[in-house]
PDB file of N, CA and C in Angstrom:
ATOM      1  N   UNK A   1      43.785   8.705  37.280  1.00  0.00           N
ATOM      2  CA  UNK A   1      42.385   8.719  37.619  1.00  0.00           C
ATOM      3  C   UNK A   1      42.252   8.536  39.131  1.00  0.00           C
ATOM      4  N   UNK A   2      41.378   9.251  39.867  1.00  0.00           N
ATOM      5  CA  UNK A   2      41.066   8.744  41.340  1.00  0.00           C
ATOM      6  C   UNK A   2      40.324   8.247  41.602  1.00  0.00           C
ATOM      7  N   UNK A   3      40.445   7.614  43.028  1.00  0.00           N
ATOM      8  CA  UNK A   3      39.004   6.497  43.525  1.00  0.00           C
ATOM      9  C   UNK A   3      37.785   6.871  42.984  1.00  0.00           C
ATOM     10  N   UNK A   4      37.736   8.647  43.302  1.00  0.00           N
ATOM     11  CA  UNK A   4      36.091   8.805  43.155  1.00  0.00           C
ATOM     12  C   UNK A   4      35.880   8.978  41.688  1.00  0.00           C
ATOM     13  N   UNK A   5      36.850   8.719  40.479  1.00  0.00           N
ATOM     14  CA  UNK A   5      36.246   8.757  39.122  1.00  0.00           C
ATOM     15  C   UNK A   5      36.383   7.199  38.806  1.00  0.00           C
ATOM     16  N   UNK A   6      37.659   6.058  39.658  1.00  0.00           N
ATOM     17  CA  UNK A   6      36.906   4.999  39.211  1.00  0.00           C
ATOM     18  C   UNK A   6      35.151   4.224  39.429  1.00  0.00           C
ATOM     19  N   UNK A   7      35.201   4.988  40.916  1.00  0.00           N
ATOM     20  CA  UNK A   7      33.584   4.589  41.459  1.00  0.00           C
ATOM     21  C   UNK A   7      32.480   4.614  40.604  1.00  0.00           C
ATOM     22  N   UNK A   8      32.827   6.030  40.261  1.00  0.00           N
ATOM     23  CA  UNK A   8      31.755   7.209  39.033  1.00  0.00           C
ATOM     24  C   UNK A   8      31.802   5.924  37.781  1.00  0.00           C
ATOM     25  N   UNK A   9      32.895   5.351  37.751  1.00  0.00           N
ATOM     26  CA  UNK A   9      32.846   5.038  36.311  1.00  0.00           C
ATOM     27  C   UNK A   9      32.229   3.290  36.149  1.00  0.00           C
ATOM     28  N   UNK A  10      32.626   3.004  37.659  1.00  0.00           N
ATOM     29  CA  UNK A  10      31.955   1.328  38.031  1.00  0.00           C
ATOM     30  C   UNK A  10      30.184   1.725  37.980  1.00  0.00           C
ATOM     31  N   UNK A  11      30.104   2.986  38.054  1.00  0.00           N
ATOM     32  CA  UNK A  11      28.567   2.513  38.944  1.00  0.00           C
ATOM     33  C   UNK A  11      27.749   2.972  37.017  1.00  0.00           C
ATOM     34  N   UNK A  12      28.197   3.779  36.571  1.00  0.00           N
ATOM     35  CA  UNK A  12      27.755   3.974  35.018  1.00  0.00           C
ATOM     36  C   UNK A  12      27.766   2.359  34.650  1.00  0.00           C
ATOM     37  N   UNK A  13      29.151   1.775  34.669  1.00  0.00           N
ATOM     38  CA  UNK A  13      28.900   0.940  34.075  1.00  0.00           C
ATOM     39  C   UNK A  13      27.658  -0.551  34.428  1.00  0.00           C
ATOM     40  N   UNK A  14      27.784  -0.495  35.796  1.00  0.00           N
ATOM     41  CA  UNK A  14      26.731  -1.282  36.678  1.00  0.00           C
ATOM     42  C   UNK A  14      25.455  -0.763  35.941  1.00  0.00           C
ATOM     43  N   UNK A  15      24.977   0.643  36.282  1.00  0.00           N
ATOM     44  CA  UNK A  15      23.764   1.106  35.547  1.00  0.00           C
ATOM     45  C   UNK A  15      23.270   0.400  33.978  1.00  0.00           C
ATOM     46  N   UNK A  16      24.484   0.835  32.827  1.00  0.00           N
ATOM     47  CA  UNK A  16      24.106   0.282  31.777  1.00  0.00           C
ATOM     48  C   UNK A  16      24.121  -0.808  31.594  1.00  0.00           C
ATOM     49  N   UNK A  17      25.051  -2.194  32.438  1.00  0.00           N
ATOM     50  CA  UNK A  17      24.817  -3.552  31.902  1.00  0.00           C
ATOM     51  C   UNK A  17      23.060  -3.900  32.859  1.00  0.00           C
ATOM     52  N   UNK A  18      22.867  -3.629  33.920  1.00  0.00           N
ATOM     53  CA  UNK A  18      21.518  -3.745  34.881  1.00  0.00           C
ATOM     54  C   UNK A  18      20.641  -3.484  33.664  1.00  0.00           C
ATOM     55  N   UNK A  19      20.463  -2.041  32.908  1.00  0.00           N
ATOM     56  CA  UNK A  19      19.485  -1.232  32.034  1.00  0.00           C
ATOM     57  C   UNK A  19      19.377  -2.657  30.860  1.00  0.00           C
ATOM     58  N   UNK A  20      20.887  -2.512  30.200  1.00  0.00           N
ATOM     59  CA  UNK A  20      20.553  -3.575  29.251  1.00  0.00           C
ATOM     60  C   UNK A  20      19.767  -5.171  29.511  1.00  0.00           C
ATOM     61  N   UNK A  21      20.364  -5.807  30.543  1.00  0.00           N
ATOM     62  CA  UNK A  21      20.016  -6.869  31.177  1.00  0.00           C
ATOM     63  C   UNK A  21      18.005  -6.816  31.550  1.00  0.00           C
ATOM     64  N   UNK A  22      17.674  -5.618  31.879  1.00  0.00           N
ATOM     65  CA  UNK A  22      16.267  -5.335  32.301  1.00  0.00           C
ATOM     66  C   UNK A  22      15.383  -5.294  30.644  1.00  0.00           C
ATOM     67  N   UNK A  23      15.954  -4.828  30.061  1.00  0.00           N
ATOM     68  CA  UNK A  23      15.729  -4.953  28.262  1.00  0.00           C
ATOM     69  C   UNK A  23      15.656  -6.176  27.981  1.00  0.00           C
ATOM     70  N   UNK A  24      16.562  -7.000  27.856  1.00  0.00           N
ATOM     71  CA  UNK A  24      16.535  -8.619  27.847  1.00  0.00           C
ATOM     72  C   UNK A  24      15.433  -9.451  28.433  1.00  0.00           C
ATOM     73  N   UNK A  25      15.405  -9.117  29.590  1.00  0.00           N
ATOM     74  CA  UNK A  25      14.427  -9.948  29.995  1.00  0.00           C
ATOM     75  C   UNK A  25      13.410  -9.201  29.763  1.00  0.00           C
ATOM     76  N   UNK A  26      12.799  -8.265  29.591  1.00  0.00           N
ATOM     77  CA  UNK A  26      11.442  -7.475  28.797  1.00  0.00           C
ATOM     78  C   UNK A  26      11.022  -8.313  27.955  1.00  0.00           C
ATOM     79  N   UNK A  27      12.323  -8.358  26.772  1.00  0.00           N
ATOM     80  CA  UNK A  27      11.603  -8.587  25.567  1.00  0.00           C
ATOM     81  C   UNK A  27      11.734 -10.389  25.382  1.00  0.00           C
ATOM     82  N   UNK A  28      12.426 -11.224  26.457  1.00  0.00           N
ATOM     83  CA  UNK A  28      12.350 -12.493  27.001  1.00  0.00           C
ATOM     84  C   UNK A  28      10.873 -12.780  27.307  1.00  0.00           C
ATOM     85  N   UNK A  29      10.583 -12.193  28.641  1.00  0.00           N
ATOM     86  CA  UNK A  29       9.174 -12.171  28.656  1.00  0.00           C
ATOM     87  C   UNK A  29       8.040 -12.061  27.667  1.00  0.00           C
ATOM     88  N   UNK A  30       8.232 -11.034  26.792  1.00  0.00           N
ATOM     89  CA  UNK A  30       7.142 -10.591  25.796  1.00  0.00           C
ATOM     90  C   UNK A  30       6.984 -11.673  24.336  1.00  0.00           C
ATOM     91  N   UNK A  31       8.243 -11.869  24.490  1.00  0.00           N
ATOM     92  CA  UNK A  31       8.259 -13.865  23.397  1.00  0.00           C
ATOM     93  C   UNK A  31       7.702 -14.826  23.630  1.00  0.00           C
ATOM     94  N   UNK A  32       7.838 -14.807  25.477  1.00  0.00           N
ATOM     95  CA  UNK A  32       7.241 -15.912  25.896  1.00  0.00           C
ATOM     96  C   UNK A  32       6.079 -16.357  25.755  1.00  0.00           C
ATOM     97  N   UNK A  33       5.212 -14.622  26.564  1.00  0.00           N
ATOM     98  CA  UNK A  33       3.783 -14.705  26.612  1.00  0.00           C
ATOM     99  C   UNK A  33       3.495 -14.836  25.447  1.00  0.00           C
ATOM    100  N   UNK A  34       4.080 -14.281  23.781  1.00  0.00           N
ATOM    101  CA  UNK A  34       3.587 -14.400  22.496  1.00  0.00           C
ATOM    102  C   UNK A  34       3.344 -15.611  22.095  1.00  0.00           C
ATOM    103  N   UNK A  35       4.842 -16.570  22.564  1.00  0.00           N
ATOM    104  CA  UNK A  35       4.335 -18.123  21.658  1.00  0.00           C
ATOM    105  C   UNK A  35       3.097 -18.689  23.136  1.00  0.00           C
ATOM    106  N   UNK A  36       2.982 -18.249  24.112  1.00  0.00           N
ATOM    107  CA  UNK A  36       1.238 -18.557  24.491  1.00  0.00           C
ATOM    108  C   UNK A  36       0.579 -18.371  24.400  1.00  0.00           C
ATOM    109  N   UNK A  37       0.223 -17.134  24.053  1.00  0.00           N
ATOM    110  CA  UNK A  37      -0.851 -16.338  23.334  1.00  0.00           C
ATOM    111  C   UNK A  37      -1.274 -17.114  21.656  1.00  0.00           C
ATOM    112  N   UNK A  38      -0.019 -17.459  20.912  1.00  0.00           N
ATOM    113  CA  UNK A  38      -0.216 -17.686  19.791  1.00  0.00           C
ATOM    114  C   UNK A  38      -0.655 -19.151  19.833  1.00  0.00           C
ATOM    115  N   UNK A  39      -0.242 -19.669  20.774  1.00  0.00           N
ATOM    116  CA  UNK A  39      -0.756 -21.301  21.061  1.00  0.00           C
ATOM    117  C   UNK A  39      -2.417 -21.092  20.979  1.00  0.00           C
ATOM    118  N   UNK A  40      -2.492 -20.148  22.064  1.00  0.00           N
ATOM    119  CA  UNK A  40      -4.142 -20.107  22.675  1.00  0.00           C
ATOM    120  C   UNK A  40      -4.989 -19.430  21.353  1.00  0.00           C
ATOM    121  N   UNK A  41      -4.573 -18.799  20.218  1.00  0.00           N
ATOM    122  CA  UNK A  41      -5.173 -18.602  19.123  1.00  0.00           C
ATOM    123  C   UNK A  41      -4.983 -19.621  18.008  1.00  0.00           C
ATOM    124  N   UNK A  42      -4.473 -20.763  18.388  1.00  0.00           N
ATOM    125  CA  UNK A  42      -4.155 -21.906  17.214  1.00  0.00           C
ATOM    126  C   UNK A  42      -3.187 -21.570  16.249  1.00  0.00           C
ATOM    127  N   UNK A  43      -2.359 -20.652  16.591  1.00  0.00           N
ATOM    128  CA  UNK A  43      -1.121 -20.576  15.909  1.00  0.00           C
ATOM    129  C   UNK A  43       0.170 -21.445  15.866  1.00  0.00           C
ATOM    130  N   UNK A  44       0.559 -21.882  14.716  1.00  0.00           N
ATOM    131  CA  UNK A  44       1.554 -23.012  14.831  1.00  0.00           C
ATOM    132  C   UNK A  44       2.891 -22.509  14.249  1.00  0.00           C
ATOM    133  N   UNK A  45       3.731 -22.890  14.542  1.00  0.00           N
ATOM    134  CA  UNK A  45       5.130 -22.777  13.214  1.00  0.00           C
ATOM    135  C   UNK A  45       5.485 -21.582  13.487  1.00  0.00           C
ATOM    136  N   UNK A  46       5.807 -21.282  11.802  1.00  0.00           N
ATOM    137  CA  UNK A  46       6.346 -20.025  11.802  1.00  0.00           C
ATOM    138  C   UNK A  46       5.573 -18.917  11.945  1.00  0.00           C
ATOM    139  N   UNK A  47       3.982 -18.950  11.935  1.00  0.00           N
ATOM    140  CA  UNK A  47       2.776 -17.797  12.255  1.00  0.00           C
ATOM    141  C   UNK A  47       3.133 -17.998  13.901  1.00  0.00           C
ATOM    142  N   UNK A  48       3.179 -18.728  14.482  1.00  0.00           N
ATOM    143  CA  UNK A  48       3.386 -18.510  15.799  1.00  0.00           C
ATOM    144  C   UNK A  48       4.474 -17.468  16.014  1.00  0.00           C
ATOM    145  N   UNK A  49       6.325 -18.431  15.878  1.00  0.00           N
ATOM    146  CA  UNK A  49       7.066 -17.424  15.558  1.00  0.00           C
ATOM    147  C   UNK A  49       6.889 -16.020  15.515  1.00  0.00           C
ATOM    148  N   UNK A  50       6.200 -15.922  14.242  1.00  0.00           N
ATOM    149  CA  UNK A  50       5.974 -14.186  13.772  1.00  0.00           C
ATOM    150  C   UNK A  50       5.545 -13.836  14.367  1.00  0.00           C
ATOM    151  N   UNK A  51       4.595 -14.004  15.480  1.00  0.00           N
ATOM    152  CA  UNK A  51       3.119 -13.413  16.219  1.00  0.00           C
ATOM    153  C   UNK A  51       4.007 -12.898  17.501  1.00  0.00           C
ATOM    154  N   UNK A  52       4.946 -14.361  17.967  1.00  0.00           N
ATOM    155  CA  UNK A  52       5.668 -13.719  19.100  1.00  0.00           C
ATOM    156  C   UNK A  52       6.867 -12.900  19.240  1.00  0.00           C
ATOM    157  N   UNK A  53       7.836 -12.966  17.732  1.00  0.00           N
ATOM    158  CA  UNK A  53       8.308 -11.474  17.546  1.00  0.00           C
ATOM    159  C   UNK A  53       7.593 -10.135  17.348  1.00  0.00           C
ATOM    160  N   UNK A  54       6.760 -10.235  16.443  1.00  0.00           N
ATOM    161  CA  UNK A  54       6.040  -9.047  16.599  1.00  0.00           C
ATOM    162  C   UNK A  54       5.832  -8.382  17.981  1.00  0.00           C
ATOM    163  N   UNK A  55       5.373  -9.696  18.653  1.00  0.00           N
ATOM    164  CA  UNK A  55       4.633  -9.081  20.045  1.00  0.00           C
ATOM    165  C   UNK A  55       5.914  -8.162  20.699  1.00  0.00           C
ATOM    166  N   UNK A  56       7.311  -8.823  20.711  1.00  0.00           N
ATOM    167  CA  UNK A  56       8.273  -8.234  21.145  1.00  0.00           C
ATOM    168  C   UNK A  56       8.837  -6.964  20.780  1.00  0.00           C
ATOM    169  N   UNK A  57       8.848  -7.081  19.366  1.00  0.00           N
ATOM    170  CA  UNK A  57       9.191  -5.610  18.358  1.00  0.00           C
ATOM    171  C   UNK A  57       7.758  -4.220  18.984  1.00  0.00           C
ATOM    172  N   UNK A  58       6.680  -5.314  18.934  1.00  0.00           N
ATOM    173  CA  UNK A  58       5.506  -4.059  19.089  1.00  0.00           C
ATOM    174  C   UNK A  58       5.501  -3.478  20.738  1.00  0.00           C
ATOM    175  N   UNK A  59       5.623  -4.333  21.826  1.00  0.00           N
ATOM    176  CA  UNK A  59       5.361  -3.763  23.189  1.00  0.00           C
ATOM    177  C   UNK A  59       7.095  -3.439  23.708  1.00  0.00           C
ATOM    178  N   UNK A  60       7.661  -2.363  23.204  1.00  0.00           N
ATOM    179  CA  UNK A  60       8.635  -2.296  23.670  1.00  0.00           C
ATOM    180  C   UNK A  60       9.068  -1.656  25.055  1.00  0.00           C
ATOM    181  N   UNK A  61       7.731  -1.189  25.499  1.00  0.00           N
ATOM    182  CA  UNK A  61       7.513  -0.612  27.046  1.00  0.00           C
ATOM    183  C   UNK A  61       7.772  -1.851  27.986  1.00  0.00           C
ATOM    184  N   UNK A  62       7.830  -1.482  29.172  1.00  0.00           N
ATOM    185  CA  UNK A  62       7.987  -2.364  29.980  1.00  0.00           C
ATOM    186  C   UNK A  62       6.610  -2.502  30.465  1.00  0.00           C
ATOM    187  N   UNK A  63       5.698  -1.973  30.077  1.00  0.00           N
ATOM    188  CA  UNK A  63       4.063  -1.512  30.335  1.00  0.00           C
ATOM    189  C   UNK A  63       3.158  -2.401  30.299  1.00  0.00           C
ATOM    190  N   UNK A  64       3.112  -3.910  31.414  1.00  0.00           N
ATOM    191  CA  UNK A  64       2.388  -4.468  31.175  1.00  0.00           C
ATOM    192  C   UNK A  64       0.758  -4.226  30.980  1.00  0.00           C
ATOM    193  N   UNK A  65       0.252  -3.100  31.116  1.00  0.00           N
ATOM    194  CA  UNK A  65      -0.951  -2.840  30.614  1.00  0.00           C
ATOM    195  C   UNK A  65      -1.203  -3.107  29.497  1.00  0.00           C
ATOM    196  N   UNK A  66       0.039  -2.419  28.707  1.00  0.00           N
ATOM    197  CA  UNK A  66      -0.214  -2.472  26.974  1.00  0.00           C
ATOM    198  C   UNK A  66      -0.460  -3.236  27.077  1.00  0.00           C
ATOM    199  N   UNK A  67       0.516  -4.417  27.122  1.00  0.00           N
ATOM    200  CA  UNK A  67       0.988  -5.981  26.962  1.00  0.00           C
ATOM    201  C   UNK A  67      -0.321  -6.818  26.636  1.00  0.00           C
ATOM    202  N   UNK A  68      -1.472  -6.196  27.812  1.00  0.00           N
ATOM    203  CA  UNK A  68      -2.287  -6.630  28.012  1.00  0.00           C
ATOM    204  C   UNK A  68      -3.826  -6.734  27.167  1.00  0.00           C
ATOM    205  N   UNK A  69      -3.505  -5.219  26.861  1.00  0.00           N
ATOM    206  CA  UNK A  69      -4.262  -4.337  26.355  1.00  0.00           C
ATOM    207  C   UNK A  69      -4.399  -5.321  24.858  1.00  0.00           C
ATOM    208  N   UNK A  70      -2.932  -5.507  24.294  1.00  0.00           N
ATOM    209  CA  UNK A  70      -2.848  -6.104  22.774  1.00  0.00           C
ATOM    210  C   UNK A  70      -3.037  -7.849  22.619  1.00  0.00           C
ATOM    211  N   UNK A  71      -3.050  -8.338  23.855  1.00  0.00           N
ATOM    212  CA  UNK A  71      -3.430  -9.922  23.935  1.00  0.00           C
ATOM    213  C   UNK A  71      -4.679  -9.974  23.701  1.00  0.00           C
ATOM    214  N   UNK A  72      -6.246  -8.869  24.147  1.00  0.00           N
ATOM    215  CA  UNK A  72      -7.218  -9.100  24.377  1.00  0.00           C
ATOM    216  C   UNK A  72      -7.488  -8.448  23.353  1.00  0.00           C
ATOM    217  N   UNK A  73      -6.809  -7.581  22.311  1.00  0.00           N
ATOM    218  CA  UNK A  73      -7.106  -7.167  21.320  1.00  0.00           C
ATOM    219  C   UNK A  73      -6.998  -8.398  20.210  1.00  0.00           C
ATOM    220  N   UNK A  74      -5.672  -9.165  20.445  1.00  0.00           N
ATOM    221  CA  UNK A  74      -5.676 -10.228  19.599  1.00  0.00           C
ATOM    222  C   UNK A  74      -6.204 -11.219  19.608  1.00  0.00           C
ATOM    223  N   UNK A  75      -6.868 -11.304  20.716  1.00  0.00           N
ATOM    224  CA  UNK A  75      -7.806 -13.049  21.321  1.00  0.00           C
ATOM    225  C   UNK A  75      -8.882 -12.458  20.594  1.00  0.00           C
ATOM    226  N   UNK A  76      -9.439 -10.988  20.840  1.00  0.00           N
ATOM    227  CA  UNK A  76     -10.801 -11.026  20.472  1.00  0.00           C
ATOM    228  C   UNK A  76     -10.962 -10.915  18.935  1.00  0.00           C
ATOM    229  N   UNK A  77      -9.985 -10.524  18.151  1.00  0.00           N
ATOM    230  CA  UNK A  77      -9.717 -10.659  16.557  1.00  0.00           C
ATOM    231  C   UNK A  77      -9.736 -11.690  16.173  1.00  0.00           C
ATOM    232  N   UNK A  78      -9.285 -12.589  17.069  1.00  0.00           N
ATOM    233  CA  UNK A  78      -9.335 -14.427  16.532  1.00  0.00           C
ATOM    234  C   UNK A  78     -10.221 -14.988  17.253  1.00  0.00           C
ATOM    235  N   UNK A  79     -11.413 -14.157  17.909  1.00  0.00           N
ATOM    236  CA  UNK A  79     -12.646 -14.947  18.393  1.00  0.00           C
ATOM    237  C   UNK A  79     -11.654 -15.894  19.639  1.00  0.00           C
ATOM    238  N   UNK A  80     -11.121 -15.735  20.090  1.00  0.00           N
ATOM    239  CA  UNK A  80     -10.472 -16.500  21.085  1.00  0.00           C
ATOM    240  C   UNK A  80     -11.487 -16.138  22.265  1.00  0.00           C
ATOM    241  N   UNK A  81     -11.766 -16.574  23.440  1.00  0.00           N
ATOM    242  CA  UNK A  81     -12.250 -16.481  24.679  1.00  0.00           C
ATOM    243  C   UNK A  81     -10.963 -16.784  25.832  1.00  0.00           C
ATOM    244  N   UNK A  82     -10.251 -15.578  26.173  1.00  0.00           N
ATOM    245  CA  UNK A  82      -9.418 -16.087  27.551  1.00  0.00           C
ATOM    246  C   UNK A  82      -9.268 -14.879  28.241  1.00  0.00           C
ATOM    247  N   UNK A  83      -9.514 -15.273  29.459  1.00  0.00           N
ATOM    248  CA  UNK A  83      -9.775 -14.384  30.783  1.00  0.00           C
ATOM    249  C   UNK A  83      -8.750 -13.416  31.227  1.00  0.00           C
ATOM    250  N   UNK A  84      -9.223 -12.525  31.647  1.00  0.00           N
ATOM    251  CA  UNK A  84      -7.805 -11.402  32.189  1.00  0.00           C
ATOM    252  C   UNK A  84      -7.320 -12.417  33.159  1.00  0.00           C
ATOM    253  N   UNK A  85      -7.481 -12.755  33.616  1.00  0.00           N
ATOM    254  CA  UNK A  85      -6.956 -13.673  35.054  1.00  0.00           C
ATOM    255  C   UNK A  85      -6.023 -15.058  34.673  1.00  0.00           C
ATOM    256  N   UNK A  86      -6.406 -15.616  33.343  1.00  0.00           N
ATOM    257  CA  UNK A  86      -5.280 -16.319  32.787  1.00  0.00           C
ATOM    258  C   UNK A  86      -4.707 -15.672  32.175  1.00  0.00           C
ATOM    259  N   UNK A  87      -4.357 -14.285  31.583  1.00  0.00           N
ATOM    260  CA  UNK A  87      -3.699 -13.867  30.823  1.00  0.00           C
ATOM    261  C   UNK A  87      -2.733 -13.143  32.076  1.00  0.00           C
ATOM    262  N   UNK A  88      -3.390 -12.427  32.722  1.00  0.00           N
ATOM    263  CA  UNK A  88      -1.770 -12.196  34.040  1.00  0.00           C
ATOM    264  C   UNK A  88      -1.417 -13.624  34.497  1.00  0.00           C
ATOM    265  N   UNK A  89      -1.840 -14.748  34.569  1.00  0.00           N
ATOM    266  CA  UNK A  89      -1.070 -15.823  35.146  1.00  0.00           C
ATOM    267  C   UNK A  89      -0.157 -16.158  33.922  1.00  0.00           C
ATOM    268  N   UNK A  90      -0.415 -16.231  32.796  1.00  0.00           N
ATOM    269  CA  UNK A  90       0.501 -16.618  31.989  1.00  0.00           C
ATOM    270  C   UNK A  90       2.197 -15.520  31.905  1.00  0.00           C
ATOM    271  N   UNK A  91       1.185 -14.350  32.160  1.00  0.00           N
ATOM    272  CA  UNK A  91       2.564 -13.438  31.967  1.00  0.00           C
ATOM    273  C   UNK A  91       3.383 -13.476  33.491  1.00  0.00           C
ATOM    274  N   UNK A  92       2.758 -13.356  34.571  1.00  0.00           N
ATOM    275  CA  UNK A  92       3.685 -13.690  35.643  1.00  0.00           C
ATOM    276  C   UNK A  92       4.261 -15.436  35.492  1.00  0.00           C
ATOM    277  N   UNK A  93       4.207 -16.562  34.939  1.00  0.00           N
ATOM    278  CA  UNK A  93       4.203 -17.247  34.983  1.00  0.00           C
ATOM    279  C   UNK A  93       5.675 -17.122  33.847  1.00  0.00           C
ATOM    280  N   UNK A  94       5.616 -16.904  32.508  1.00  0.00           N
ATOM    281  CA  UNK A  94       6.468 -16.888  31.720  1.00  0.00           C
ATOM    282  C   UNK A  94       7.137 -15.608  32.442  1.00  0.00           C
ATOM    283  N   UNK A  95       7.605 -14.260  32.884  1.00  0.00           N
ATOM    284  CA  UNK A  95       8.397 -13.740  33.712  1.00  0.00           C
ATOM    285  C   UNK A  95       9.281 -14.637  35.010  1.00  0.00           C
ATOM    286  N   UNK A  96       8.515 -15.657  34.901  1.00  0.00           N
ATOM    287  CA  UNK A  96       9.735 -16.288  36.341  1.00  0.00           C
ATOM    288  C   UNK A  96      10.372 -16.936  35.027  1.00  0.00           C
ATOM    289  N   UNK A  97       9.962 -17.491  33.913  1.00  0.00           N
ATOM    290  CA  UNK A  97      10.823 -18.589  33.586  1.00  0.00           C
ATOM    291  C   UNK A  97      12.009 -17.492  32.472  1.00  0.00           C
ATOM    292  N   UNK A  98      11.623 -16.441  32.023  1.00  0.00           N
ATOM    293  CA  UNK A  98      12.219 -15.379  31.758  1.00  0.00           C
ATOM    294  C   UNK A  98      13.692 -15.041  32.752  1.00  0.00           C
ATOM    295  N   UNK A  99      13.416 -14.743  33.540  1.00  0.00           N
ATOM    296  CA  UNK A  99      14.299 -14.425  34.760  1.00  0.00           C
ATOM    297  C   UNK A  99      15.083 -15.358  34.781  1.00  0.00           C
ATOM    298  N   UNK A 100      14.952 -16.392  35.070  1.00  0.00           N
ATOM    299  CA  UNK A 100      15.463 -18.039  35.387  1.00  0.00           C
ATOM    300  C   UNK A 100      16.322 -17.783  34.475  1.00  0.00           C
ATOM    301  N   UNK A 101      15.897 -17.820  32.928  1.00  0.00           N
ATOM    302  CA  UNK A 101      16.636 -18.131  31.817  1.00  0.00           C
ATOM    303  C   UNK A 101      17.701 -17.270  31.694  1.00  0.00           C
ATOM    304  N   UNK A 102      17.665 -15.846  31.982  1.00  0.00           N
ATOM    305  CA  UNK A 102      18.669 -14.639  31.519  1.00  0.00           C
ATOM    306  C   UNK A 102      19.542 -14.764  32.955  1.00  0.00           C
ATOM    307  N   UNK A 103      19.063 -14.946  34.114  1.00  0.00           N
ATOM    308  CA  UNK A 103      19.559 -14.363  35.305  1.00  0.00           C
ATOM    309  C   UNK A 103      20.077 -15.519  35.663  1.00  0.00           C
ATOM    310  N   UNK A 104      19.755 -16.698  35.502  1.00  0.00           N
ATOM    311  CA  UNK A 104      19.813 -18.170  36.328  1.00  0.00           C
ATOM    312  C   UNK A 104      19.361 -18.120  37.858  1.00  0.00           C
ATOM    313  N   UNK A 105      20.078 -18.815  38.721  1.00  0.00           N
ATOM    314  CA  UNK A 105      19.735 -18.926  39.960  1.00  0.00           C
ATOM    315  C   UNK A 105      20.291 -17.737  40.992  1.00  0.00           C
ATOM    316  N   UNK A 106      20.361 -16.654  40.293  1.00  0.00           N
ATOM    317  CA  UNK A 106      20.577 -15.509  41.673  1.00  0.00           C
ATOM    318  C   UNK A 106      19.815 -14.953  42.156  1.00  0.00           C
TER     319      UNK A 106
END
């Protein structure tokens, strides 16, 4: 094999563990914001649980719009009242601790 097919073959592999690793923390994030979301609708236990896998299984985009889109769909189904403006603080907020958790301190 030569330099330039081991390179070829470091940088594939760099690509797919980065790709996978960016997946991880997606769906890290999307748990997070769920068990807050499910807090802020009085969800406990295992309905919490479920609410914040789902959330993960259902927004599999990296698309925080959706993300967004389905919190205010679910606050307003449970009569919840919470603001776009706490709902991006919660999700930038659980994304650092996301990061932290998968990435640690780099």
């Amino acid at each position: 094999m030569t330099t330039f097919d081991d390179r070829d073959k470091a940088f594939e592999n760099k690509f797919a563990h980065d790709e996978e690793l960016a997946f991880k923390v997606h769906a890290r994030i999307n748990k997070l914001v769920g068990q807050w979301a499910a807090t802020q609708m009085g969800k406990t236990g295992i309905e919490a649980e479920n609410y914040a896998v789902d959330l993960v299984q259902g927004e599999l985009t990296s698309d925080t719009k959706h993300l967004i889109e389905k919190l205010q769909k679910d606050f307003a189904a449970a009569k919840v009242t919470v603001a776009l403006e706490e709902i991006n603080a919660a999700i930038v907020r659980e994304t650092t601790i996301a990061k932290s958790q998968l990435l640690g301190d780099k």
